[in-house]
C-alpha atoms as a PDB file:
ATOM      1  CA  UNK A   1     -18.413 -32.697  50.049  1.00  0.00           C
ATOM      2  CA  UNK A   2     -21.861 -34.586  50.370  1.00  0.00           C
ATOM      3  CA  UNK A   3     -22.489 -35.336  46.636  1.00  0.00           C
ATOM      4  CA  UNK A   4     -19.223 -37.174  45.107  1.00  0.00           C
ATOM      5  CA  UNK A   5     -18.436 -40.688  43.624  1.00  0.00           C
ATOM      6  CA  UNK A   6     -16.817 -42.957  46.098  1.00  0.00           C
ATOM      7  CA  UNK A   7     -13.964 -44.924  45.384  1.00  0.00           C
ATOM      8  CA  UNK A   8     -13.408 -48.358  46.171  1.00  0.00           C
ATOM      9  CA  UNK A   9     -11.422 -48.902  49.620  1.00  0.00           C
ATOM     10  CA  UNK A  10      -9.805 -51.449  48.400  1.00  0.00           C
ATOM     11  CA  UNK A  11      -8.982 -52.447  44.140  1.00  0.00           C
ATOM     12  CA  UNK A  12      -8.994 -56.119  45.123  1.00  0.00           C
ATOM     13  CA  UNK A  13     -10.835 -58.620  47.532  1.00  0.00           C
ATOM     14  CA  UNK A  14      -9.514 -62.066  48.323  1.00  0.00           C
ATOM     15  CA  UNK A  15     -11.561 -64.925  47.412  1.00  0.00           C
ATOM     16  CA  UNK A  16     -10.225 -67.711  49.120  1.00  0.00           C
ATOM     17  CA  UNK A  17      -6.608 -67.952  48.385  1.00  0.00           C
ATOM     18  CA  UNK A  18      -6.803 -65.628  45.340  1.00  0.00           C
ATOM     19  CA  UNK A  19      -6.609 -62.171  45.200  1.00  0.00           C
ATOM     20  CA  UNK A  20      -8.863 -60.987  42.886  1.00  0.00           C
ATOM     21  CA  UNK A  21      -8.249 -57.284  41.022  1.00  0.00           C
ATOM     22  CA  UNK A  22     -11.115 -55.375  39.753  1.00  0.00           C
ATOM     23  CA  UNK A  23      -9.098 -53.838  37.185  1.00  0.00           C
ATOM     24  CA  UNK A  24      -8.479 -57.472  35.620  1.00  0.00           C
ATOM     25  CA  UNK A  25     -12.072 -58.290  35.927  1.00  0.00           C
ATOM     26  CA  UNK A  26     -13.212 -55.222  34.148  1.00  0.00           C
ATOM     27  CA  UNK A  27     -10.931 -55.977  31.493  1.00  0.00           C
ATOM     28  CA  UNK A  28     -12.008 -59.298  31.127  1.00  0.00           C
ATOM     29  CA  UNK A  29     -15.944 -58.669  31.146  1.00  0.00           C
ATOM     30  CA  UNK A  30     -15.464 -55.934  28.372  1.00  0.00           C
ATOM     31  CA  UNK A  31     -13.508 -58.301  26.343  1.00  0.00           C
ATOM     32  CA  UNK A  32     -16.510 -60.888  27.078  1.00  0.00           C
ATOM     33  CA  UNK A  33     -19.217 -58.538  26.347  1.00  0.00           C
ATOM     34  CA  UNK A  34     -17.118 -57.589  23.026  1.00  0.00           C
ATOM     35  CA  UNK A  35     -17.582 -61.310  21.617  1.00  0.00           C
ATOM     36  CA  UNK A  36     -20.840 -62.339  22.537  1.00  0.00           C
ATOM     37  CA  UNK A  37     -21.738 -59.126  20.654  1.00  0.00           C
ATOM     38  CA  UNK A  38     -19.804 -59.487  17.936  1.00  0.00           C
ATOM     39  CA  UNK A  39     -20.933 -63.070  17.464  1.00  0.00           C
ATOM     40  CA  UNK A  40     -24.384 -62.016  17.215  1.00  0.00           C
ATOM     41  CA  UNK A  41     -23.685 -59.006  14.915  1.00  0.00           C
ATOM     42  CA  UNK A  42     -21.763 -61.643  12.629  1.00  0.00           C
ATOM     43  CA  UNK A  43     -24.553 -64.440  12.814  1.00  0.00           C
ATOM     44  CA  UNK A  44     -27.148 -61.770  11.240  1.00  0.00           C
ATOM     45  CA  UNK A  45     -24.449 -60.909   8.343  1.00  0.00           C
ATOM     46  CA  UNK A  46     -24.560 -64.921   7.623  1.00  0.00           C
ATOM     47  CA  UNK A  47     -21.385 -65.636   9.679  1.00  0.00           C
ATOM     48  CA  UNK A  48     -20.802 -67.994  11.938  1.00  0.00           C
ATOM     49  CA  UNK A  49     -19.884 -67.499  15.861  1.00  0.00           C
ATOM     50  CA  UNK A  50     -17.077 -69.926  15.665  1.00  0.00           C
ATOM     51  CA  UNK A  51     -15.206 -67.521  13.574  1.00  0.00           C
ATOM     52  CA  UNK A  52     -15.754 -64.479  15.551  1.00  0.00           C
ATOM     53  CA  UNK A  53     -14.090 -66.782  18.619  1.00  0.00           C
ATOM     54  CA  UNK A  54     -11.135 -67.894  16.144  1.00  0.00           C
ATOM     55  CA  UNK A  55     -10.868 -64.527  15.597  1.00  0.00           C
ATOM     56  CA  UNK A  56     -10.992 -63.298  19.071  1.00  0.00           C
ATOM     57  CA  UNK A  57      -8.494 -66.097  20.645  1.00  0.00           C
ATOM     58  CA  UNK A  58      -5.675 -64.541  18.603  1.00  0.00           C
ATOM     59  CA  UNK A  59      -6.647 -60.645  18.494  1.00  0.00           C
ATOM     60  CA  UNK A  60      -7.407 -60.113  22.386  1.00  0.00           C
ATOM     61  CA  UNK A  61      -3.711 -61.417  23.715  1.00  0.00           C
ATOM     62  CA  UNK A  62      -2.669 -59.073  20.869  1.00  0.00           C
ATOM     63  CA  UNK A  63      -4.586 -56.552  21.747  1.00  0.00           C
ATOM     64  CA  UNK A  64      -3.467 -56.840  25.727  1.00  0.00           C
ATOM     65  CA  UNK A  65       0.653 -57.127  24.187  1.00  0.00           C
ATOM     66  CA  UNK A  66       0.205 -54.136  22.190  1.00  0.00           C
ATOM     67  CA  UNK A  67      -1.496 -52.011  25.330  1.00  0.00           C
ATOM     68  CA  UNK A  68       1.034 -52.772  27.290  1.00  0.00           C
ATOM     69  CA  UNK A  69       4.121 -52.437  25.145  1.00  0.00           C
ATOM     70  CA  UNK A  70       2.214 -49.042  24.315  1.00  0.00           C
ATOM     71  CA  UNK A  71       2.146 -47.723  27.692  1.00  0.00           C
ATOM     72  CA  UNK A  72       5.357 -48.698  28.573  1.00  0.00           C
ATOM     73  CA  UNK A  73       7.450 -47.000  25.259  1.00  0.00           C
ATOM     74  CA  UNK A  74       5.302 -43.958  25.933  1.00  0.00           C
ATOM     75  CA  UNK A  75       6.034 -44.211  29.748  1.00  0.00           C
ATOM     76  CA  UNK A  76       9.384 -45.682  29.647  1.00  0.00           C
ATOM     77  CA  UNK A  77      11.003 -43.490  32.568  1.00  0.00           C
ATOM     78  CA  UNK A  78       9.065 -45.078  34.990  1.00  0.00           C
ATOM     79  CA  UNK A  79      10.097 -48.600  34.403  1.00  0.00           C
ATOM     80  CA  UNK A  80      13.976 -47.652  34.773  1.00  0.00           C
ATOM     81  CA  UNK A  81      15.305 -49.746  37.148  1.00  0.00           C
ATOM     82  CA  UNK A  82      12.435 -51.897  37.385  1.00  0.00           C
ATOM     83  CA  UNK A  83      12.062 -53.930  34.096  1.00  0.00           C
ATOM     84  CA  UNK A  84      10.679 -56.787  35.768  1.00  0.00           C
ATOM     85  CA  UNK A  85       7.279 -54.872  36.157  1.00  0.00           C
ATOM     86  CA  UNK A  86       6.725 -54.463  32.424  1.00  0.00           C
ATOM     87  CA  UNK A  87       4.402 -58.044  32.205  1.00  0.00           C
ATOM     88  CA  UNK A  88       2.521 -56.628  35.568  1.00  0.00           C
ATOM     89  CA  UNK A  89      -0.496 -55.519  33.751  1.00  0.00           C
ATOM     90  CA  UNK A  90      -2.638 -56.033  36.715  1.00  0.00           C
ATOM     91  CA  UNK A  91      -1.370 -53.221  38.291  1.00  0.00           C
ATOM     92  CA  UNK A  92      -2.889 -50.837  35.609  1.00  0.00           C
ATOM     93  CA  UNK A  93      -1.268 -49.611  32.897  1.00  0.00           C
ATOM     94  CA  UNK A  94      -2.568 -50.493  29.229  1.00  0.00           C
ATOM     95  CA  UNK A  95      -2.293 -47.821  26.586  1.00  0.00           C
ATOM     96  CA  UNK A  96      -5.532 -48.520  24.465  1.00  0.00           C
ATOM     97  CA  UNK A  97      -4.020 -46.771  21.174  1.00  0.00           C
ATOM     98  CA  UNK A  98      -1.388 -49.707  21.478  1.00  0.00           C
ATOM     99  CA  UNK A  99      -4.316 -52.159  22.201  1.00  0.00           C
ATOM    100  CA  UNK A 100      -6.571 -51.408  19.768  1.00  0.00           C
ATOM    101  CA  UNK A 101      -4.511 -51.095  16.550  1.00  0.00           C
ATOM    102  CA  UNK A 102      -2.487 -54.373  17.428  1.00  0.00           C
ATOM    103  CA  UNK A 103      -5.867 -56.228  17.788  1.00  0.00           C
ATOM    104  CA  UNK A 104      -7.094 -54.849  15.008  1.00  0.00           C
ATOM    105  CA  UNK A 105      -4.430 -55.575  12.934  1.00  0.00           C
ATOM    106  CA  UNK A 106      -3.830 -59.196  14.172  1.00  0.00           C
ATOM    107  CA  UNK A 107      -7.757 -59.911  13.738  1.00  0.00           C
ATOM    108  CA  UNK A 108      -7.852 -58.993   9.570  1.00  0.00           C
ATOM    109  CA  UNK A 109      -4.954 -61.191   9.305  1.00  0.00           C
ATOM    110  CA  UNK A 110      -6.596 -64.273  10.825  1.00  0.00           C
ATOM    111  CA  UNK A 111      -9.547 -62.869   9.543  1.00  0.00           C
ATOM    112  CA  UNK A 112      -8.095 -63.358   6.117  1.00  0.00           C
ATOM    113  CA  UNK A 113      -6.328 -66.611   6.465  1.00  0.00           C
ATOM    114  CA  UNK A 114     -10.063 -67.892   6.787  1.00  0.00           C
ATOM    115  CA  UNK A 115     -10.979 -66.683   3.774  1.00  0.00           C
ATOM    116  CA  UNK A 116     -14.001 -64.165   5.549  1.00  0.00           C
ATOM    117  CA  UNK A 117     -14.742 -60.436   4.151  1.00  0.00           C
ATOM    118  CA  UNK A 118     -12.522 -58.512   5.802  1.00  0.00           C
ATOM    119  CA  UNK A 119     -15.090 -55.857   6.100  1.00  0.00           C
ATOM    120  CA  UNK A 120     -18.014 -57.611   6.785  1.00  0.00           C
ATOM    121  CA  UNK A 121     -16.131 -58.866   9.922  1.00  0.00           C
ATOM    122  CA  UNK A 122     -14.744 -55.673  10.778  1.00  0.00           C
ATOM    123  CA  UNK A 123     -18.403 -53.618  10.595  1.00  0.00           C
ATOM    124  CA  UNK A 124     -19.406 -56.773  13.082  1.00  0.00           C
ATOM    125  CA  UNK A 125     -17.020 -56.238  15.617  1.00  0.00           C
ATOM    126  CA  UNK A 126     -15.875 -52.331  15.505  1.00  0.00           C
ATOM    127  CA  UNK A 127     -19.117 -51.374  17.290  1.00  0.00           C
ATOM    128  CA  UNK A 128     -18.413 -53.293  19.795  1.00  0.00           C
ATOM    129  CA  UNK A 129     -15.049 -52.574  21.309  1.00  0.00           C
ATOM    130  CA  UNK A 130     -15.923 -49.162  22.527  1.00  0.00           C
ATOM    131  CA  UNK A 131     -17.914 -50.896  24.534  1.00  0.00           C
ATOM    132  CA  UNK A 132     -15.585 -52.766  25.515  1.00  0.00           C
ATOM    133  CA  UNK A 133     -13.205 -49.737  26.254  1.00  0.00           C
ATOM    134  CA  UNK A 134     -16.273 -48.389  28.851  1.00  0.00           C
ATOM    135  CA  UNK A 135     -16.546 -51.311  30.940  1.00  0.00           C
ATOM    136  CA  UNK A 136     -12.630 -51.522  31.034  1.00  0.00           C
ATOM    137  CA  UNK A 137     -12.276 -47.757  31.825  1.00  0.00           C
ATOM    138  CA  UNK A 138     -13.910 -48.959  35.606  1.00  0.00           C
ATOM    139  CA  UNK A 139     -10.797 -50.592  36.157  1.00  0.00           C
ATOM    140  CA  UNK A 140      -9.160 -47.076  36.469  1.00  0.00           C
ATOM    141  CA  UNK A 141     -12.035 -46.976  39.104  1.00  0.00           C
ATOM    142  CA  UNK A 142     -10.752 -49.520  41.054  1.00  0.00           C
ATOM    143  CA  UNK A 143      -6.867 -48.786  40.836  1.00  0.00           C
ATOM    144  CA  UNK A 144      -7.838 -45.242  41.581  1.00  0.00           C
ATOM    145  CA  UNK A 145      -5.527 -43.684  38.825  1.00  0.00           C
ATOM    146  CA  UNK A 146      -5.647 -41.464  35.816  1.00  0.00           C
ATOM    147  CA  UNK A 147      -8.294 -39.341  37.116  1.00  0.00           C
ATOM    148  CA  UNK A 148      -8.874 -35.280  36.344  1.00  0.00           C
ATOM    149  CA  UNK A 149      -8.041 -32.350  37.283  1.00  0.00           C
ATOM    150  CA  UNK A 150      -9.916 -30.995  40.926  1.00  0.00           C
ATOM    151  CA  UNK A 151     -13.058 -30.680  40.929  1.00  0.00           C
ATOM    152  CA  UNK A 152     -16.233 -29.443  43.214  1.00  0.00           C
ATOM    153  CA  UNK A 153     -19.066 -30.492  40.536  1.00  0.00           C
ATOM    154  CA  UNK A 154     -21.211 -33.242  42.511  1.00  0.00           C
ATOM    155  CA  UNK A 155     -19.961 -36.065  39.710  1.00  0.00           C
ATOM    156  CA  UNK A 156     -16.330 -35.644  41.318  1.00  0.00           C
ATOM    157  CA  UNK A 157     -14.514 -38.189  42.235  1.00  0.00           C
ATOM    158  CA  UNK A 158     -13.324 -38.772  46.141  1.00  0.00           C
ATOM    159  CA  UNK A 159      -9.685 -40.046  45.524  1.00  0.00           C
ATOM    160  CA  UNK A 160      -8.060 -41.367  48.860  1.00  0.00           C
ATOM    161  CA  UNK A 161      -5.018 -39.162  50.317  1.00  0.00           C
ATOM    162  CA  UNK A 162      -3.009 -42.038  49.293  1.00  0.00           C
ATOM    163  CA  UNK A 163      -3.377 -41.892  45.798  1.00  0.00           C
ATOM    164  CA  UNK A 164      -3.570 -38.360  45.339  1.00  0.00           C
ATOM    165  CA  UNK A 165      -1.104 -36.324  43.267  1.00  0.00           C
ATOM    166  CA  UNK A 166       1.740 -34.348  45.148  1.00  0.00           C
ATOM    167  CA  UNK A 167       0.681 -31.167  43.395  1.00  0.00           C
ATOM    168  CA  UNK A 168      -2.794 -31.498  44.989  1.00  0.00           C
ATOM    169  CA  UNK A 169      -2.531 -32.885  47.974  1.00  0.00           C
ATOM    170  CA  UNK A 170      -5.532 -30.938  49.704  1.00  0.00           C
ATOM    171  CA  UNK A 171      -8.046 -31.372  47.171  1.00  0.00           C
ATOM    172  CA  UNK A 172     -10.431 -34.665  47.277  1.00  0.00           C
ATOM    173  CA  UNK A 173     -12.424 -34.817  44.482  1.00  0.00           C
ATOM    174  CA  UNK A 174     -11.024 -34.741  41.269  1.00  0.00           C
ATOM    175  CA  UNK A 175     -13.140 -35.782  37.479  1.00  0.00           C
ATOM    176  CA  UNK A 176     -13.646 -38.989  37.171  1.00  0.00           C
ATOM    177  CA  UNK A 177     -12.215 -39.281  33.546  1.00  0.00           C
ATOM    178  CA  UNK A 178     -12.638 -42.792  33.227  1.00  0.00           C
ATOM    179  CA  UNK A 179     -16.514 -42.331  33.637  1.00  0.00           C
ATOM    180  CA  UNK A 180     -16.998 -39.475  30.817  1.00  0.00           C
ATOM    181  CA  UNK A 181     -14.539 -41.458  28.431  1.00  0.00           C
ATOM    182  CA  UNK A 182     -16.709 -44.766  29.315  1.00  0.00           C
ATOM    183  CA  UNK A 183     -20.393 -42.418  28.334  1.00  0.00           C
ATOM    184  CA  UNK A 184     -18.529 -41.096  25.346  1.00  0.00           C
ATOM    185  CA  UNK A 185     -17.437 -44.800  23.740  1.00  0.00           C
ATOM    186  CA  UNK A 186     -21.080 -45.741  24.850  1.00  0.00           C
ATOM    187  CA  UNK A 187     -22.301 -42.577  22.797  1.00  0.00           C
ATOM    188  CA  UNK A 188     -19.442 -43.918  20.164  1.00  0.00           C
ATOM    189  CA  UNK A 189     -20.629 -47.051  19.685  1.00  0.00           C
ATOM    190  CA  UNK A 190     -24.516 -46.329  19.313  1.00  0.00           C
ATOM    191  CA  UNK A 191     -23.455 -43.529  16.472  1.00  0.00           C
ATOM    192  CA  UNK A 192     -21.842 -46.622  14.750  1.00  0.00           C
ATOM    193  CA  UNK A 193     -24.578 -48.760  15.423  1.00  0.00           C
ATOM    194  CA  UNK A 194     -26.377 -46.629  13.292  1.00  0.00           C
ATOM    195  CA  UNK A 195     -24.069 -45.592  10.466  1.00  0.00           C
ATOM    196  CA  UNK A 196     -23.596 -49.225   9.851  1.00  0.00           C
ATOM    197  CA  UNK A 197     -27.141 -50.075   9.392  1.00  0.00           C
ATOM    198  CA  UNK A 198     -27.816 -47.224   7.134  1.00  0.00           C
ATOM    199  CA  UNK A 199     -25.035 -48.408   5.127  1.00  0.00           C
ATOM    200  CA  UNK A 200     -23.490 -44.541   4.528  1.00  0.00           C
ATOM    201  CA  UNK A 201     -19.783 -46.315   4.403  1.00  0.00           C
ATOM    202  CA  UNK A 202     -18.382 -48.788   2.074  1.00  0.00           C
ATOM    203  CA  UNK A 203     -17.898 -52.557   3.766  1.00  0.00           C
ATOM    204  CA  UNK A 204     -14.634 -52.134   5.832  1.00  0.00           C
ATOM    205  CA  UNK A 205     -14.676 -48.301   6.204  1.00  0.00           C
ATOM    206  CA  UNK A 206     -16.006 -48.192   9.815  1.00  0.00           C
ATOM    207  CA  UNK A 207     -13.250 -48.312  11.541  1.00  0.00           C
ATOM    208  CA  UNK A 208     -11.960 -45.067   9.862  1.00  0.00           C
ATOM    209  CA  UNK A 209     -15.393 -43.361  11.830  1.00  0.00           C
ATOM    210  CA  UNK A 210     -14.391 -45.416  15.136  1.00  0.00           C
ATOM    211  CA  UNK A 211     -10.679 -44.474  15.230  1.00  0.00           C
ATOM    212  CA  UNK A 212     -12.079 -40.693  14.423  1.00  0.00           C
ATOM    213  CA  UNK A 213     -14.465 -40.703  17.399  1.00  0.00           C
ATOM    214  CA  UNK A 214     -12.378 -42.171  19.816  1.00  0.00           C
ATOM    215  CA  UNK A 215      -9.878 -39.842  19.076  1.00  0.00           C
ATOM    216  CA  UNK A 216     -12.002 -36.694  19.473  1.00  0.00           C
ATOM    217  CA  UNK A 217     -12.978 -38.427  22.694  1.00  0.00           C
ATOM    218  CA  UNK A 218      -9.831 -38.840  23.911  1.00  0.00           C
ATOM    219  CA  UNK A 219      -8.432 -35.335  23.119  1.00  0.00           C
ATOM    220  CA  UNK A 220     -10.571 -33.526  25.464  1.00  0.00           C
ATOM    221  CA  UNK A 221     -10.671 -36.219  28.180  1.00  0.00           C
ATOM    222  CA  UNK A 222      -6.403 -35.860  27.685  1.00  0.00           C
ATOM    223  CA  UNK A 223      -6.650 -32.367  28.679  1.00  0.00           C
ATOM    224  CA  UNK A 224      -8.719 -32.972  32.063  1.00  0.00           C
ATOM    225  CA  UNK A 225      -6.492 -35.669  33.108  1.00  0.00           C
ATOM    226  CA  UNK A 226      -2.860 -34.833  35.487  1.00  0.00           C
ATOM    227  CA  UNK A 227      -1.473 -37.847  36.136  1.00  0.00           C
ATOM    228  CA  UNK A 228       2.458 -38.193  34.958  1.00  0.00           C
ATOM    229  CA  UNK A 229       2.673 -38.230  31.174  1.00  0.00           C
ATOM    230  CA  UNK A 230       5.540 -38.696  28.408  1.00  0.00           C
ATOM    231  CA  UNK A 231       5.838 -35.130  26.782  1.00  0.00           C
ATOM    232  CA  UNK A 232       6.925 -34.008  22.841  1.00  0.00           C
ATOM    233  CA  UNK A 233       7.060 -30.269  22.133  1.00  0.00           C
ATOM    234  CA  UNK A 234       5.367 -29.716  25.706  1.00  0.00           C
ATOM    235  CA  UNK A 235       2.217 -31.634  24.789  1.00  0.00           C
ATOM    236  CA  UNK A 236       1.115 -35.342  26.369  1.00  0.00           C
ATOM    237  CA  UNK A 237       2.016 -37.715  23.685  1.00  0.00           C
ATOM    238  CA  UNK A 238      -1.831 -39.240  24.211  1.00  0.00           C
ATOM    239  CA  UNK A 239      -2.742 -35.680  23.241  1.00  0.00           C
ATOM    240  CA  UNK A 240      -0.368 -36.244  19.518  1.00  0.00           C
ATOM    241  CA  UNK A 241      -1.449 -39.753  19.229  1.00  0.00           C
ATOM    242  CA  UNK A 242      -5.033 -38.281  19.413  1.00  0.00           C
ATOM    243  CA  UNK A 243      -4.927 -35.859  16.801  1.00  0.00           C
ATOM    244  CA  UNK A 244      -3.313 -38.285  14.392  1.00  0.00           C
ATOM    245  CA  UNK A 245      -5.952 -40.934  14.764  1.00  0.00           C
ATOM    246  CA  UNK A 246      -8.479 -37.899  14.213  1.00  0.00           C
ATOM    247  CA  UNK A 247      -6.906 -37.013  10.780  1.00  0.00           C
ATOM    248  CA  UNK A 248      -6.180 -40.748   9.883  1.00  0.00           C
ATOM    249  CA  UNK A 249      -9.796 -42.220  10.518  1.00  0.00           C
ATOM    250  CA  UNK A 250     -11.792 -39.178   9.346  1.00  0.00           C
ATOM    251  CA  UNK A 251      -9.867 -39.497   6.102  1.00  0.00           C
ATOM    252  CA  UNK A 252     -10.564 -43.228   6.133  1.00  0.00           C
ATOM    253  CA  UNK A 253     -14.419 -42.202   6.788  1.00  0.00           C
ATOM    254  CA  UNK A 254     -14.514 -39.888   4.276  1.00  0.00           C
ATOM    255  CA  UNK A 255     -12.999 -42.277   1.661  1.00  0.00           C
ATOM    256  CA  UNK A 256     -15.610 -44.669   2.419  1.00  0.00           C
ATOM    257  CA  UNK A 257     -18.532 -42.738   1.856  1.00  0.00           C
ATOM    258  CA  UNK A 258     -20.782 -44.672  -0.030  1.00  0.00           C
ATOM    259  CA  UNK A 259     -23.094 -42.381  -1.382  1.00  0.00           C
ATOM    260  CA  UNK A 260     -25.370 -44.721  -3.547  1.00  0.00           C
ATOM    261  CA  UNK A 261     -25.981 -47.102  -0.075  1.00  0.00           C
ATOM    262  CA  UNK A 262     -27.224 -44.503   2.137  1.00  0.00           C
ATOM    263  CA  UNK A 263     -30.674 -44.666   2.145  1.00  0.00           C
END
């Protein structure tokens, strides 16, 4: 095929005597871009950056722990025999339901023990860590992992033989999942963007919308993707923990409405 995205030859490049992984940097510059925002957002709401940072230092690592304990208790069978990979999150590997609720979680606790509005802080910073999920998502890039199912539209993505799945091993472009689940949390965040400044939820309540829209996100990118996935009842467990986040932050959402702000 003439028209398809290119995959990196290589997910890492040596810069001196360190090897350098694209999927760590991509992870690091979404968790960057994440702050600065949310410092910003939080300045304008009368807050100070310092506490976004305090906040930050202790909900990232949480956020990284609770990825990776994710993936590997949904995932488990793969890690039999070798335990000693389970801290290797460099080689890919971060289950973002995990991630996200542990940082979240973590971050209205410290948030709290500084005596800031829990939902000021939270409407600061929820709009920003779907963006932070897009620019990670490239790290999938890199790695070349967790792509779709073939494809021969001219967005598909050329995966080497080498990484290809055994059930397809002719096929060389495949959907590049990690690139329509980065545009959706872009779409995500701008949608949240605006609710928040229209003020159609209660202080606090936006998360309920986030968790909603990533999960509808997730669902249908789930059902592109074949890569080797813990089952229940026949169904990817992503798919499960997908529809429950739908139910559980639409009701949040819808809870929250605050009729007499929206303007």
């Amino acid at each position: 095929m003439i028209a398809a995205i290119p995959s990196p030859s290589s997910g890492s490049f040596g810069l001196g005597p360190l090897e350098i992984r694209g999927y760590g940097i991509m992870i690091a510059l979404g968790v960057v871009v994440a702050v600065w925002w949310s410092q910003r957002r939080w300045v304008a709401r009368g807050g100070t950056a310092e506490q976004v940072s305090t906040i930050s230092l202790w909900a990232v690592p949480a956020g990284l722990v609770g990825a990776r304990l994710y993936h590997v208790a949904t995932d488990w069978r793969r890690f039999q025999g070798r335990w000693e990979d389970v801290p290797a999150v460099w080689q890919g590997g971060l289950g973002i339901p995990g991630g996200l609720a542990a940082g979240v979680i973590v971050g209205v606790l410290v948030a709290r023990r500084q005596g800031i509005s829990m939902g000021g802080v939270l409407d600061a910073m929820i709009p920003t860590l779907p963006v932070a999920q897009a620019i990670g998502r490239w790290g999938n890039w890199f790695n070349q992992e967790l792509f779709g199912r073939p494809t021969d539209l001219p967005w598909g993505l050329r995966i080497d033989a080498g990484h290809r799945p055994t059930s397809h091993p002719v096929a060389e472009t495949f959907h590049p999942t990690f690139l329509y689940e980065g545009l959706w949390n872009l779409a995500l965040a701008w949608v949240l963007v605006r609710v928040d400044r229209r003020g159609v939820l209660r202080p606090g309540c936006l998360v309920g919308l986030w968790v909603c829209g990533y999960g509808l996100g997730r669902l249908w990118v789930e059902s592109l993707r074949i890569d080797h996935a813990s089952l229940l009842a026949g169904v990817r467990v992503n798919v499960w923990t997908s529809l429950v986040a739908i139910l559980v932050g639409g009701a949040v959402a819808l809870s929250g409405r605050d009729r007499m702000g929206a303007r």
